[in-house]
N, C-alpha and C. Protein backbone atom coordinates (compact mmCIF):
# COMPACT_ATOMS: atom_id res chain seq x y z
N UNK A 1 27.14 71.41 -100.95
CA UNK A 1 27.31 70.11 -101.61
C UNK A 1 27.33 68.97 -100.58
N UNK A 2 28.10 69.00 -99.61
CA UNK A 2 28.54 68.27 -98.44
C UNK A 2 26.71 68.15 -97.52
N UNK A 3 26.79 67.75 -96.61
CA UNK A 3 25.16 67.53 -96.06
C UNK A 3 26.04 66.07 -94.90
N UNK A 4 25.45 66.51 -93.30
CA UNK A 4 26.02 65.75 -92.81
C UNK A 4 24.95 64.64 -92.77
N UNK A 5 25.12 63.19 -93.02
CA UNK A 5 24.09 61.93 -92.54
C UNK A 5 24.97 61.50 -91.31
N UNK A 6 24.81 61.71 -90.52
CA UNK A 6 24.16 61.38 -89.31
C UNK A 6 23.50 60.22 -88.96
N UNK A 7 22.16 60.31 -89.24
CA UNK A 7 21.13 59.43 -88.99
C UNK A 7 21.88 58.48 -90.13
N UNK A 8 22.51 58.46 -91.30
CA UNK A 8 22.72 57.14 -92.05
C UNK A 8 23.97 56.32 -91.62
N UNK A 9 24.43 57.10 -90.68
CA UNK A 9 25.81 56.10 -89.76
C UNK A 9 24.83 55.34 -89.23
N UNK A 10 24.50 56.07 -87.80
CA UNK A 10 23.76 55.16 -86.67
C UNK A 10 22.53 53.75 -87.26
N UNK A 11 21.91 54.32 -88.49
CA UNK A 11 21.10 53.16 -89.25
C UNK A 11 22.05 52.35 -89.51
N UNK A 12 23.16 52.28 -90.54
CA UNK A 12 23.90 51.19 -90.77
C UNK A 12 24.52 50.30 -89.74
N UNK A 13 25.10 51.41 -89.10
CA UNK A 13 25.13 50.31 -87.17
C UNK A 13 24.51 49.19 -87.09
N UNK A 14 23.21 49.95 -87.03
CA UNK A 14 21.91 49.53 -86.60
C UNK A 14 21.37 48.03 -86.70
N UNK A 15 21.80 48.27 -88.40
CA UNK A 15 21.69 47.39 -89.59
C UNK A 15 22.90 45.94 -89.33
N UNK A 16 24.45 46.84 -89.32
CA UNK A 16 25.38 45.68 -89.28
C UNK A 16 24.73 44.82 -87.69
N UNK A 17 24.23 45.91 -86.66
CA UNK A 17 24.71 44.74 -85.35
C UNK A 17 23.19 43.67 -85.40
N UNK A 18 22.13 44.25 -86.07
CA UNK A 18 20.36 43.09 -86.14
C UNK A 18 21.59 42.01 -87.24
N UNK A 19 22.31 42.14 -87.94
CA UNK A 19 23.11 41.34 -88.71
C UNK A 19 23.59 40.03 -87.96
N UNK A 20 24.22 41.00 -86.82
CA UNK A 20 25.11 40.07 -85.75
C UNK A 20 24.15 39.56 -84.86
N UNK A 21 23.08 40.01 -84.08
CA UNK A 21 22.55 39.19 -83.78
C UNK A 21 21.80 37.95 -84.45
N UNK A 22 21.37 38.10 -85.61
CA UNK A 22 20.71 37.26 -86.51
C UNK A 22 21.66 35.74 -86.64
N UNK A 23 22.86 36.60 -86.81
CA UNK A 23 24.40 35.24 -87.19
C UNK A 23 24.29 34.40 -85.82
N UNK A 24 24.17 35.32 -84.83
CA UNK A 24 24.89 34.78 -83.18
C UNK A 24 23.61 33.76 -82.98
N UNK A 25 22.39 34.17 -83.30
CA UNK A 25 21.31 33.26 -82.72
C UNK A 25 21.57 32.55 -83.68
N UNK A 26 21.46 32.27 -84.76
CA UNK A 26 21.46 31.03 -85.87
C UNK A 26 23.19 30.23 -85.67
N UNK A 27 23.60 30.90 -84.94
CA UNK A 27 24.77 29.69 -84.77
C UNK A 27 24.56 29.08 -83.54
N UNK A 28 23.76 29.85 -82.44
CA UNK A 28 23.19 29.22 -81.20
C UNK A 28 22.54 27.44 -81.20
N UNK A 29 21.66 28.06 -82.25
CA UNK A 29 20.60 27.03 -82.88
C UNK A 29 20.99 26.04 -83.72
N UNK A 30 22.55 26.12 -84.15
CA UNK A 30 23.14 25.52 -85.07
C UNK A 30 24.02 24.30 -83.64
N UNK A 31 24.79 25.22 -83.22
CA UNK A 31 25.20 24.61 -81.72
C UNK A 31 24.64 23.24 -80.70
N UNK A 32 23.27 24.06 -80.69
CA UNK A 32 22.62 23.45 -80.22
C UNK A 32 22.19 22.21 -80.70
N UNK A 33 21.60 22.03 -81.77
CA UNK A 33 20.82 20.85 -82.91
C UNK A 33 21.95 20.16 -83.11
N UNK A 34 23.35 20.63 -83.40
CA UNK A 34 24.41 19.93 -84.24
C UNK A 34 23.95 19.90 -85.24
N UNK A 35 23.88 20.83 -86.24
CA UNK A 35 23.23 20.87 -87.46
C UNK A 35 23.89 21.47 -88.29
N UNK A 36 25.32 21.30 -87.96
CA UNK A 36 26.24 22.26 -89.40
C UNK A 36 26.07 21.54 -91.23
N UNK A 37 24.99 21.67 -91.32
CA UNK A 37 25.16 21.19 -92.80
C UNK A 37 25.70 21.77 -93.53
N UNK A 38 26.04 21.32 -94.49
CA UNK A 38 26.64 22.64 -95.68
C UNK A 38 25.53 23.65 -95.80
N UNK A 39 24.41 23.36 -96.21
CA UNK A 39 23.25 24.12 -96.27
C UNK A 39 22.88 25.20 -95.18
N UNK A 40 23.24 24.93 -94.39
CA UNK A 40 23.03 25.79 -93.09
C UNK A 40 24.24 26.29 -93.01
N UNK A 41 25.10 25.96 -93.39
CA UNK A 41 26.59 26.56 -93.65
C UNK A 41 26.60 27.93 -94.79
N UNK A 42 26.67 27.84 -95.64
CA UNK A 42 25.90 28.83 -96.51
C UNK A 42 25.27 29.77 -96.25
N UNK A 43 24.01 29.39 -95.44
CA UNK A 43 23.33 30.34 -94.96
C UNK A 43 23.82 31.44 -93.53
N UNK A 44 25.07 30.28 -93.37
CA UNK A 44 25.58 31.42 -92.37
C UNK A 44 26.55 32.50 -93.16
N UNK A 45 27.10 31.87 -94.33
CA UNK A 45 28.08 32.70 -95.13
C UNK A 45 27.50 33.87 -95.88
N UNK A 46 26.02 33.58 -96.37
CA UNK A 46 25.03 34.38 -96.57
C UNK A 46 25.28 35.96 -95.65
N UNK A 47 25.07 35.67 -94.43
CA UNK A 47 25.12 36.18 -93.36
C UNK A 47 26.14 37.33 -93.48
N UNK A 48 27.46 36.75 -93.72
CA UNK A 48 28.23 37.16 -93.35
C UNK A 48 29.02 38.46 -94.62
N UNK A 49 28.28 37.60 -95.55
CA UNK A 49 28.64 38.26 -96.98
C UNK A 49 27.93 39.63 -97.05
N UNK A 50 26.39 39.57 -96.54
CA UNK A 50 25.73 40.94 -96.53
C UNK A 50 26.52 42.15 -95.10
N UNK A 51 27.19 41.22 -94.13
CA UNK A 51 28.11 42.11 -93.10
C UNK A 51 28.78 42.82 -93.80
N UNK A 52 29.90 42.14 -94.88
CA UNK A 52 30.70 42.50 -95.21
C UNK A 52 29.81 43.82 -96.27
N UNK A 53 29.11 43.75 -97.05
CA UNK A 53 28.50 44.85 -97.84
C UNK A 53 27.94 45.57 -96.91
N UNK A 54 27.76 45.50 -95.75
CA UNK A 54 27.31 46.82 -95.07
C UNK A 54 28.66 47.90 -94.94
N UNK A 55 29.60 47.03 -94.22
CA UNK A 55 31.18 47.84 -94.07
C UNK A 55 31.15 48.52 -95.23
N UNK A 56 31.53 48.18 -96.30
CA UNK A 56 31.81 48.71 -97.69
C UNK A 56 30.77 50.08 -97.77
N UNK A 57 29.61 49.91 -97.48
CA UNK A 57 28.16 50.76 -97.62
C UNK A 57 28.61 52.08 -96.65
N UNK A 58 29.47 51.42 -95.62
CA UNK A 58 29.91 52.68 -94.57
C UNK A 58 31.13 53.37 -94.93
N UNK A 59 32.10 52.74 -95.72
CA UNK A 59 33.29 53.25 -95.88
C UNK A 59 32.87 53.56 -97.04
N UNK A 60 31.92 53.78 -98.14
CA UNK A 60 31.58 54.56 -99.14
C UNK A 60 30.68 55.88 -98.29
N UNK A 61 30.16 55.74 -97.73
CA UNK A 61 29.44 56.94 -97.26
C UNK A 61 30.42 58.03 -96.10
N UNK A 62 31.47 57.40 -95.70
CA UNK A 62 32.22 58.12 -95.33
C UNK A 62 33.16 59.04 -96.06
N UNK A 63 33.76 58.06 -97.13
CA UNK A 63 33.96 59.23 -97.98
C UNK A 63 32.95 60.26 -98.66
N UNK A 64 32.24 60.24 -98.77
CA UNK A 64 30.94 60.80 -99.45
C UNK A 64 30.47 61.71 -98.46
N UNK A 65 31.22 61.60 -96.96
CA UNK A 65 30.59 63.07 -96.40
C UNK A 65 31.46 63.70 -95.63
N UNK A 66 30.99 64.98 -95.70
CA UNK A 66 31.87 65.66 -94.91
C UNK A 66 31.87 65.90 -93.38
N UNK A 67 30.47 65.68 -92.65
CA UNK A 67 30.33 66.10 -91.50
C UNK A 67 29.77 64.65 -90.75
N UNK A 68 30.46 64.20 -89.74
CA UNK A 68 30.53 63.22 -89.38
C UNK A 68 29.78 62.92 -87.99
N UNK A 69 28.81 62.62 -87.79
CA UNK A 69 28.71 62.41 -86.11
C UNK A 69 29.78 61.84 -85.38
N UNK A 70 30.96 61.37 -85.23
CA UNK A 70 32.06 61.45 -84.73
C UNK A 70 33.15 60.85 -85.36
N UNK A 71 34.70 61.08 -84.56
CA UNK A 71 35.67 60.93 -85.27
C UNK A 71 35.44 60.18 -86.48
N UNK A 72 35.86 60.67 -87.99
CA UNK A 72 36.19 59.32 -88.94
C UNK A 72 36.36 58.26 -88.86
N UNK A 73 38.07 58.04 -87.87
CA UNK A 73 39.00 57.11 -88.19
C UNK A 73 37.71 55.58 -86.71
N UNK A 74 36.90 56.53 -85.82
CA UNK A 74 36.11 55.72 -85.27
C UNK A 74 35.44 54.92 -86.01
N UNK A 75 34.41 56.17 -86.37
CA UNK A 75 33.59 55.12 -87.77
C UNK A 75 34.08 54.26 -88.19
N UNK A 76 35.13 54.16 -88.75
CA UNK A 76 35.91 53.06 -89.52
C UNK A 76 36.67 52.20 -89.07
N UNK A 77 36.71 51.99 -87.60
CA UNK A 77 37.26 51.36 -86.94
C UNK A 77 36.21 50.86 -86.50
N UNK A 78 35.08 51.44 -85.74
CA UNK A 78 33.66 50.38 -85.81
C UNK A 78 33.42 49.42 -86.48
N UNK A 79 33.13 50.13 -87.67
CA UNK A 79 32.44 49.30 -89.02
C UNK A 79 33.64 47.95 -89.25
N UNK A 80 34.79 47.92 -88.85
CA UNK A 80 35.78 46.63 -89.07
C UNK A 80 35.66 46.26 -88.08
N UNK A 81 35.61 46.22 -86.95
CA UNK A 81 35.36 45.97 -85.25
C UNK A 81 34.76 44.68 -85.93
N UNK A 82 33.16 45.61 -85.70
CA UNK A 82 31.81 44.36 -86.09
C UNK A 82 31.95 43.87 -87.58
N UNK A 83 32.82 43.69 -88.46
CA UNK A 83 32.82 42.84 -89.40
C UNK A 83 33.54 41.58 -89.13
N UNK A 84 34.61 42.06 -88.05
CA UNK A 84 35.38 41.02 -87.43
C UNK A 84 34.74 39.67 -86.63
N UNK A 85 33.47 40.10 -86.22
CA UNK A 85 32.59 39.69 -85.00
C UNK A 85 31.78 38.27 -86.08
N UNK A 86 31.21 39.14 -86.69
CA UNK A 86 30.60 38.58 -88.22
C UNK A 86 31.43 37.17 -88.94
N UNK A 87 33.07 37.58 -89.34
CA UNK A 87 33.46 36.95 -89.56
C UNK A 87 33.51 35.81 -88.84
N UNK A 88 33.89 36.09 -87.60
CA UNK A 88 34.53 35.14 -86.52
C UNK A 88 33.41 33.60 -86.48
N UNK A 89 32.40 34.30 -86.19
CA UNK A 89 30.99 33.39 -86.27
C UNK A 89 30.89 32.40 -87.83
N UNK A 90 31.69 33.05 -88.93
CA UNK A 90 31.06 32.43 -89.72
C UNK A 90 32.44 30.94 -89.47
N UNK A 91 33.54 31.79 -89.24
CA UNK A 91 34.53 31.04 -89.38
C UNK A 91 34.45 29.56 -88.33
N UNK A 92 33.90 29.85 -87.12
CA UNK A 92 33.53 28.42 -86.20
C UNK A 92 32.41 27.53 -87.48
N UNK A 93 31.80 27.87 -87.65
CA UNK A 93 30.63 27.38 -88.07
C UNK A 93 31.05 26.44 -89.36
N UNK A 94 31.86 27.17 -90.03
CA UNK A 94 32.72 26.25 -91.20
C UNK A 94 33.77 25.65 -90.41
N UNK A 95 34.20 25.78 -89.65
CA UNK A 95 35.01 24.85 -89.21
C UNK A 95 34.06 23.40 -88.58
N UNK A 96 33.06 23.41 -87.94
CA UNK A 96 32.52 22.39 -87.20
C UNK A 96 32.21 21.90 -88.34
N UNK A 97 31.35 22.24 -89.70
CA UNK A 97 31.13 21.47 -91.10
C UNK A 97 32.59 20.67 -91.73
N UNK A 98 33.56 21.26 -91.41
CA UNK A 98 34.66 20.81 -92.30
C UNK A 98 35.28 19.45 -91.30
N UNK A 99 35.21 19.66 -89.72
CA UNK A 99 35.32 18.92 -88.86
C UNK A 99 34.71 17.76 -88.81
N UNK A 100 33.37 17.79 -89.34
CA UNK A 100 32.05 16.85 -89.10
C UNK A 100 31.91 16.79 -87.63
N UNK A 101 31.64 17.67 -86.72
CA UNK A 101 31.27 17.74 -85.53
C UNK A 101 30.47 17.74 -85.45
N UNK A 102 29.17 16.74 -85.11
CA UNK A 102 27.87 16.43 -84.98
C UNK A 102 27.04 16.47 -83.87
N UNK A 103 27.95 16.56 -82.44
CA UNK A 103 27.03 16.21 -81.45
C UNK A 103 28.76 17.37 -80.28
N UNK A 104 28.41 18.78 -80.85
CA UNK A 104 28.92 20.03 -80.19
C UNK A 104 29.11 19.64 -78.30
N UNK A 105 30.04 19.86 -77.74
CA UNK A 105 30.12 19.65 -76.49
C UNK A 105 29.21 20.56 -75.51
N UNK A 106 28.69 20.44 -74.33
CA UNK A 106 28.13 21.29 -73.22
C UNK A 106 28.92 22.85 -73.60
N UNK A 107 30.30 22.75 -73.53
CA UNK A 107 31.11 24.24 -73.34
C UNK A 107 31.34 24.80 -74.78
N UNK A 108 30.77 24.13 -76.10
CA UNK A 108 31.02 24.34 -76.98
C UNK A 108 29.24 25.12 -76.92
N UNK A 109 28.54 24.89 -76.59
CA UNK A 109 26.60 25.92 -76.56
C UNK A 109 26.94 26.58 -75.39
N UNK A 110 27.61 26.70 -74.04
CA UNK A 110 27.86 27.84 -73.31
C UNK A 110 28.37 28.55 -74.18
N UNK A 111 29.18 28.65 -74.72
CA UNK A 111 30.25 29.29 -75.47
C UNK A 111 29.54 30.00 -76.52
N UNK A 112 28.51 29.33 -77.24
CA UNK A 112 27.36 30.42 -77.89
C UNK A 112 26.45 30.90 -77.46
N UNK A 113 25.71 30.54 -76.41
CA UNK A 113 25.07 31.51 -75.75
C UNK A 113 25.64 32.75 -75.14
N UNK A 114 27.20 32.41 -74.62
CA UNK A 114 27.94 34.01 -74.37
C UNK A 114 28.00 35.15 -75.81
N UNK A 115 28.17 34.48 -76.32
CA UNK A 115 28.62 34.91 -78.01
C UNK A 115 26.93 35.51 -78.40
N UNK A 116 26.19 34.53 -78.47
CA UNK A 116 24.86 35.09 -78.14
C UNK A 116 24.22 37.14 -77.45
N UNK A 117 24.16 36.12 -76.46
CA UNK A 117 24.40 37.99 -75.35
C UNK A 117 25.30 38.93 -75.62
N UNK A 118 26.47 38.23 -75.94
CA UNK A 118 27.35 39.82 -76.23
C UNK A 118 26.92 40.31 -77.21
N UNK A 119 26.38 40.03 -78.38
CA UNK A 119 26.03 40.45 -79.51
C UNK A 119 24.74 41.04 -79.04
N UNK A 120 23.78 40.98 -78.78
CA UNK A 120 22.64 41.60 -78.19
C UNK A 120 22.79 42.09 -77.11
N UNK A 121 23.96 42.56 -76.59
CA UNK A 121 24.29 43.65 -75.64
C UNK A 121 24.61 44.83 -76.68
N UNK A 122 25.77 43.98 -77.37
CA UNK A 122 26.27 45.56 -78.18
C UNK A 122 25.15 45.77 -79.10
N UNK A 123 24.13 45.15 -79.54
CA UNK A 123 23.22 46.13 -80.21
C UNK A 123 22.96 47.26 -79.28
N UNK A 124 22.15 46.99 -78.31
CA UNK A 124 21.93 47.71 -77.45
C UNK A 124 23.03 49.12 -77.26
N UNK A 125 23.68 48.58 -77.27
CA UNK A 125 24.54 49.62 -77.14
C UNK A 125 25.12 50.96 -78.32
N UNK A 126 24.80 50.33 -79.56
CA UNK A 126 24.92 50.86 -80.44
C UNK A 126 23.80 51.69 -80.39
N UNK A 127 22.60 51.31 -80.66
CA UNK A 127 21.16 52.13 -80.55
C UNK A 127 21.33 53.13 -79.24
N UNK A 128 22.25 52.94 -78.12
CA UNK A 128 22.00 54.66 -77.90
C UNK A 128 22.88 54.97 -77.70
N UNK A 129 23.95 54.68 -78.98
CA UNK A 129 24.49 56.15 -79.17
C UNK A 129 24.27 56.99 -80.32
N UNK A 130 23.38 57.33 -80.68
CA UNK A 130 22.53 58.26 -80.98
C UNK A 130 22.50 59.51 -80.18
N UNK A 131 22.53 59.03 -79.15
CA UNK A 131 22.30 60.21 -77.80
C UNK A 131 22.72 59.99 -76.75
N UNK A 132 23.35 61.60 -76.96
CA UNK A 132 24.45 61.46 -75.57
C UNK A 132 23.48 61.96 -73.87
N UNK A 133 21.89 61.52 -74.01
CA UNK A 133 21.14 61.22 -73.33
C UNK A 133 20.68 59.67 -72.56
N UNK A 134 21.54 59.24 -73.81
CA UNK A 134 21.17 57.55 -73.47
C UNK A 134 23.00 56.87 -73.15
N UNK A 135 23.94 58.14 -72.21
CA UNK A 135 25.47 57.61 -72.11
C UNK A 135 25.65 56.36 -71.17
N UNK A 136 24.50 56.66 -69.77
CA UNK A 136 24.31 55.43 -68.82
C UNK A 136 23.97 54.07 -69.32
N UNK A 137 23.02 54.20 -70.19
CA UNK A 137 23.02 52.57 -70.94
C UNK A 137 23.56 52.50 -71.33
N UNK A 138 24.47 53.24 -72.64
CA UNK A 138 25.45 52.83 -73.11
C UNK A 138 26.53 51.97 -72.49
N UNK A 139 26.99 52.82 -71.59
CA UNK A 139 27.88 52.17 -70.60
C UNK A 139 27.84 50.99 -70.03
N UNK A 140 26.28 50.81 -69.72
CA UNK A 140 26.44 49.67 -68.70
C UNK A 140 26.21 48.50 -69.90
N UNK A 141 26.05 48.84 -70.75
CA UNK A 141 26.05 47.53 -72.43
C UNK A 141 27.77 47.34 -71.70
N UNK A 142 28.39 48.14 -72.69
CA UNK A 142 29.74 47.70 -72.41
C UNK A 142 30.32 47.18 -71.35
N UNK A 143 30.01 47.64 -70.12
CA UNK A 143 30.09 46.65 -69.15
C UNK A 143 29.92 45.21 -69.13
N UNK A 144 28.75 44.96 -69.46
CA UNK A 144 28.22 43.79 -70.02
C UNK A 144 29.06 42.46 -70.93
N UNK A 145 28.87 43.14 -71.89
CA UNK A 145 29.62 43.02 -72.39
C UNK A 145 31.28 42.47 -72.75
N UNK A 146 32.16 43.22 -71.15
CA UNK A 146 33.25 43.30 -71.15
C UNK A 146 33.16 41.69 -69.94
N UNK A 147 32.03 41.66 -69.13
CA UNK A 147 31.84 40.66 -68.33
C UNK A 147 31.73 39.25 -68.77
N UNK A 148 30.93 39.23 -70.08
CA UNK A 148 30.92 38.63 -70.70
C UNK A 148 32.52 37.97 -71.52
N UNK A 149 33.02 38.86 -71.93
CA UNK A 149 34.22 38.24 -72.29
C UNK A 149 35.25 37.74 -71.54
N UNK A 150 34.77 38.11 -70.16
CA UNK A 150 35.69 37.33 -69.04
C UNK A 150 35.09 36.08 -68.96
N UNK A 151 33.41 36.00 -69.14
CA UNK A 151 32.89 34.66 -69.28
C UNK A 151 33.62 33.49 -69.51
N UNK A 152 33.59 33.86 -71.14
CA UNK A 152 34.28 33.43 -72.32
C UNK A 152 35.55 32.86 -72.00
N UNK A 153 36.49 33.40 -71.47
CA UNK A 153 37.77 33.18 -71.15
C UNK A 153 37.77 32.33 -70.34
N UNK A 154 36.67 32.27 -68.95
CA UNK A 154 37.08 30.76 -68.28
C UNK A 154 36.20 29.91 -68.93
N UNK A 155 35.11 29.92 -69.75
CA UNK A 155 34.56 28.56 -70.36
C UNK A 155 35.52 28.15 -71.38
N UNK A 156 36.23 29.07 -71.95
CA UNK A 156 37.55 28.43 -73.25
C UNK A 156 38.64 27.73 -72.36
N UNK A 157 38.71 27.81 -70.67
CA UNK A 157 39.71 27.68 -69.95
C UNK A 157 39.41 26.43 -69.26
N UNK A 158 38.50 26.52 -68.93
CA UNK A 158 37.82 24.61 -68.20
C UNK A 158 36.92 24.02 -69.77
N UNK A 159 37.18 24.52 -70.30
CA UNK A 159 36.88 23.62 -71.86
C UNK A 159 37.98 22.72 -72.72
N UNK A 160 39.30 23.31 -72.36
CA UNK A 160 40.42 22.68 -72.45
C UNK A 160 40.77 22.18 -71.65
N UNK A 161 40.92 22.12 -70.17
CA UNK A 161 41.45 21.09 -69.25
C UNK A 161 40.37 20.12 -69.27
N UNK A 162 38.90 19.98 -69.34
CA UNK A 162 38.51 19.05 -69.67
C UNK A 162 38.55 18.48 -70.89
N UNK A 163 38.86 18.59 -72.04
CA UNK A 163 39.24 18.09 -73.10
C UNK A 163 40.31 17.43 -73.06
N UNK A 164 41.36 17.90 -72.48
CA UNK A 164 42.84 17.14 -71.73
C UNK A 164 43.00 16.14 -71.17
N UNK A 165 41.91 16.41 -70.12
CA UNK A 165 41.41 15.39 -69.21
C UNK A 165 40.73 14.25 -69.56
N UNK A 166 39.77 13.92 -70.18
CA UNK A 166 38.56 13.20 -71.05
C UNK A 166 38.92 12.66 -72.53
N UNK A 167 39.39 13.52 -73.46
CA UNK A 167 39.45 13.20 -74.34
C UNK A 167 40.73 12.27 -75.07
N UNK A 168 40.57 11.16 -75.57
CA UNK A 168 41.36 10.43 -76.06
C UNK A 168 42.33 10.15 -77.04
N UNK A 169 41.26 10.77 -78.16
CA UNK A 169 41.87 10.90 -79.78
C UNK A 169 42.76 12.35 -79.72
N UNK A 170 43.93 12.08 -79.78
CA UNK A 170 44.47 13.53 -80.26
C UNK A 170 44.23 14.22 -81.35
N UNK A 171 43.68 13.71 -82.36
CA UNK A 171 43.10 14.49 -83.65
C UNK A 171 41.82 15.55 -83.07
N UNK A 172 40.69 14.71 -82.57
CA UNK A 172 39.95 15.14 -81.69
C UNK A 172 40.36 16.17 -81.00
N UNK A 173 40.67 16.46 -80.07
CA UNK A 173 41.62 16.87 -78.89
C UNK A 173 41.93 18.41 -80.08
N UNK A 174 43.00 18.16 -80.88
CA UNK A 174 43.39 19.74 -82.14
C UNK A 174 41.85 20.25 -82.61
N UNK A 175 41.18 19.47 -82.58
CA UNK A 175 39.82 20.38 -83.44
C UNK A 175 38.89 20.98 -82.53
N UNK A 176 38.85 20.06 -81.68
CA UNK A 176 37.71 20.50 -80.04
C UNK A 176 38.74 21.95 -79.68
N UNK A 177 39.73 21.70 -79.26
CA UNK A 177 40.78 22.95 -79.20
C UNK A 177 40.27 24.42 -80.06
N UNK A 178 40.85 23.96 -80.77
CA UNK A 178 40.62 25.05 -81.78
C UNK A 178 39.04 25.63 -82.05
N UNK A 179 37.95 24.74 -81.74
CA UNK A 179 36.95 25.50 -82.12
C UNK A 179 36.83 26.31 -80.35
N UNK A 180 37.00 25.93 -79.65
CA UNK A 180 36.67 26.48 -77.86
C UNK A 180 37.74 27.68 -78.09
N UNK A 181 38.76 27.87 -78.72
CA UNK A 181 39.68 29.26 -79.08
C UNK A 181 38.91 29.66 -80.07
N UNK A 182 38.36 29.95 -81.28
CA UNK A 182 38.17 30.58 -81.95
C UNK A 182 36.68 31.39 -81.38
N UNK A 183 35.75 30.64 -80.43
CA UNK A 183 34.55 31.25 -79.88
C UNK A 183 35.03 31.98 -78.52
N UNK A 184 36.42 31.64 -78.16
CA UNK A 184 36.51 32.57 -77.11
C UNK A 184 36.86 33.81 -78.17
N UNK A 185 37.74 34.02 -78.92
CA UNK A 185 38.18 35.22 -80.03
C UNK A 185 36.96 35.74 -80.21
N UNK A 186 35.92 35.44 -80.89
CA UNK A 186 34.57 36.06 -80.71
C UNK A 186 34.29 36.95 -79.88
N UNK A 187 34.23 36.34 -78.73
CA UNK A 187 33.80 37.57 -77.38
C UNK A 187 34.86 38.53 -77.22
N UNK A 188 36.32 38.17 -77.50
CA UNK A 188 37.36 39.17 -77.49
C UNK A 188 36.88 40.39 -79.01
N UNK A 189 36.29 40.00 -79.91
CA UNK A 189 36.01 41.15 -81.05
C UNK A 189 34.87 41.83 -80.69
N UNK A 190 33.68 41.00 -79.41
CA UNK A 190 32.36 41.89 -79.08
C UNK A 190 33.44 42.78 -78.05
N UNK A 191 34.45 42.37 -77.50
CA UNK A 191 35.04 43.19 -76.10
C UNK A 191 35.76 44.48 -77.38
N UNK A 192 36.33 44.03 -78.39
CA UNK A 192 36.77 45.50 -78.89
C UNK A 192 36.18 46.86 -79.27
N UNK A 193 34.66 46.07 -79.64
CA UNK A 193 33.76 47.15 -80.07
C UNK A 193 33.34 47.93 -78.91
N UNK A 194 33.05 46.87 -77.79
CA UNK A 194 33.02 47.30 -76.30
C UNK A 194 33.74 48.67 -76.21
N UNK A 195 34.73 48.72 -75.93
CA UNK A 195 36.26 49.47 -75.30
C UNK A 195 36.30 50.75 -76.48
N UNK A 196 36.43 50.29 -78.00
CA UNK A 196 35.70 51.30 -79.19
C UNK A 196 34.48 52.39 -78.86
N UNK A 197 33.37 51.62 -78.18
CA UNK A 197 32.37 52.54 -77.71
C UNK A 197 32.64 53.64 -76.42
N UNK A 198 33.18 52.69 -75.64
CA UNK A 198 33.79 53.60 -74.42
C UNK A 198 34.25 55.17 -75.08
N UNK A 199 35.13 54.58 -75.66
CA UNK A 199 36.82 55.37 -76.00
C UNK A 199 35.23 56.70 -76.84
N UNK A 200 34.34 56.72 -77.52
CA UNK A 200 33.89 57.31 -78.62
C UNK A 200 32.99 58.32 -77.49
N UNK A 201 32.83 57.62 -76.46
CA UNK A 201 31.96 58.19 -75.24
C UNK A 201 32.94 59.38 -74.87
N UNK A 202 34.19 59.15 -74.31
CA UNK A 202 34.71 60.08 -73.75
C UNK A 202 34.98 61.08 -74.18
N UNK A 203 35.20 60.83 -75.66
CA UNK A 203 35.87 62.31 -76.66
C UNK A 203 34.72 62.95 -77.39
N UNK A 204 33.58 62.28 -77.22
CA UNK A 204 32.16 63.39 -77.68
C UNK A 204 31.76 63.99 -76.26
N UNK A 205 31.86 63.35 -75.09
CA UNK A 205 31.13 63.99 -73.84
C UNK A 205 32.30 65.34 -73.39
């Protein structure tokens, strides 16, 4: 009755992280232009809404099988990892619309281009694990990855002392804040899936 899919984990992966890159570049481009319209807002929620039905798609097929290409409680700790990632992106993006932030700072598009790469690292990284032939790339994704979120941490870190420094309006000042924290949190949810992959490496090898 039972029948292990296998191959229908690693596809949905597959599936959630072309998701995440799709979100990460269209908020790049969003970043960039200053173009949070509602309309383009949407379309990031779009985004984020089909993330969320992939999770669901995985935690139904997990119950639904018995033989797992690795631990369960992984799987399912993956599949929320990268929904988190998903979220996070949609959540800046409605915030700069609700903000009316029109013209995004220099460290506010560093800050998505890191967000950017990490997300197209961990695809990468997802696609081979498939095979515990492909453990060296794996690894060095997460590496990546994990470098990346140190990025992150000093552009969220000289993004606020210059905001401190420069900026006048204290209203200003709470929202610039808060969006340079919520895109560093980003790279901290690509760093969990990171450390998730590690951890999944050691107890299958």
């Amino acid at each position: 009755m039972f029948i292990p899919k296998e191959v229908k984990f690693f596809d949905l992966f597959d599936k959630q992280a072309e998701n995440l890159v799709k979100a990460a570049e269209f908020y790049k481009k969003l970043v960039d232009e200053g173009n949070f319209t509602p309309e383009n807002v949407r379309a990031m929620h779009e985004l984020e809404h089909y993330g969320d039905e992939l999770t669901h798609t995985i935690i139904n097929t997990l119950n639904e099988t018995f033989i797992t290409p690795f631990d369960r409680e992984d799987i399912l700790a993956l599949a929320n990892r990268l929904d988190d990632i998903i979220d996070g992106i949609y959540l800046i993006s409605n915030r700069f619309m609700l903000y009316k932030i029109t013209k995004p700072t220099e460290y506010s598009k560093k800050m998505a281009s890191t967000i950017e790469q990490s997300t197209k690292a961990m695809q990468k990284a997802l696609a081979s694990l498939r095979s515990n032939k492909n453990m060296k790339e794996t690894l060095f994704q997460c590496v990546e990855i994990n470098r990346l979120e140190n990025e992150g941490d000093v552009l969220r870190d000289e993004a606020i002392s210059d905001l401190f420094e420069k900026e006048k309006d204290p209203v200003m000042i709470i929202k610039q804040k808060e969006l340079y924290e919520e895109a560093e949190t980003v790279t901290d949810f690509c760093e969990h899936v990171a450390n998730l992959v590690e951890s999944i490496l050691v107890k299958n090898n």
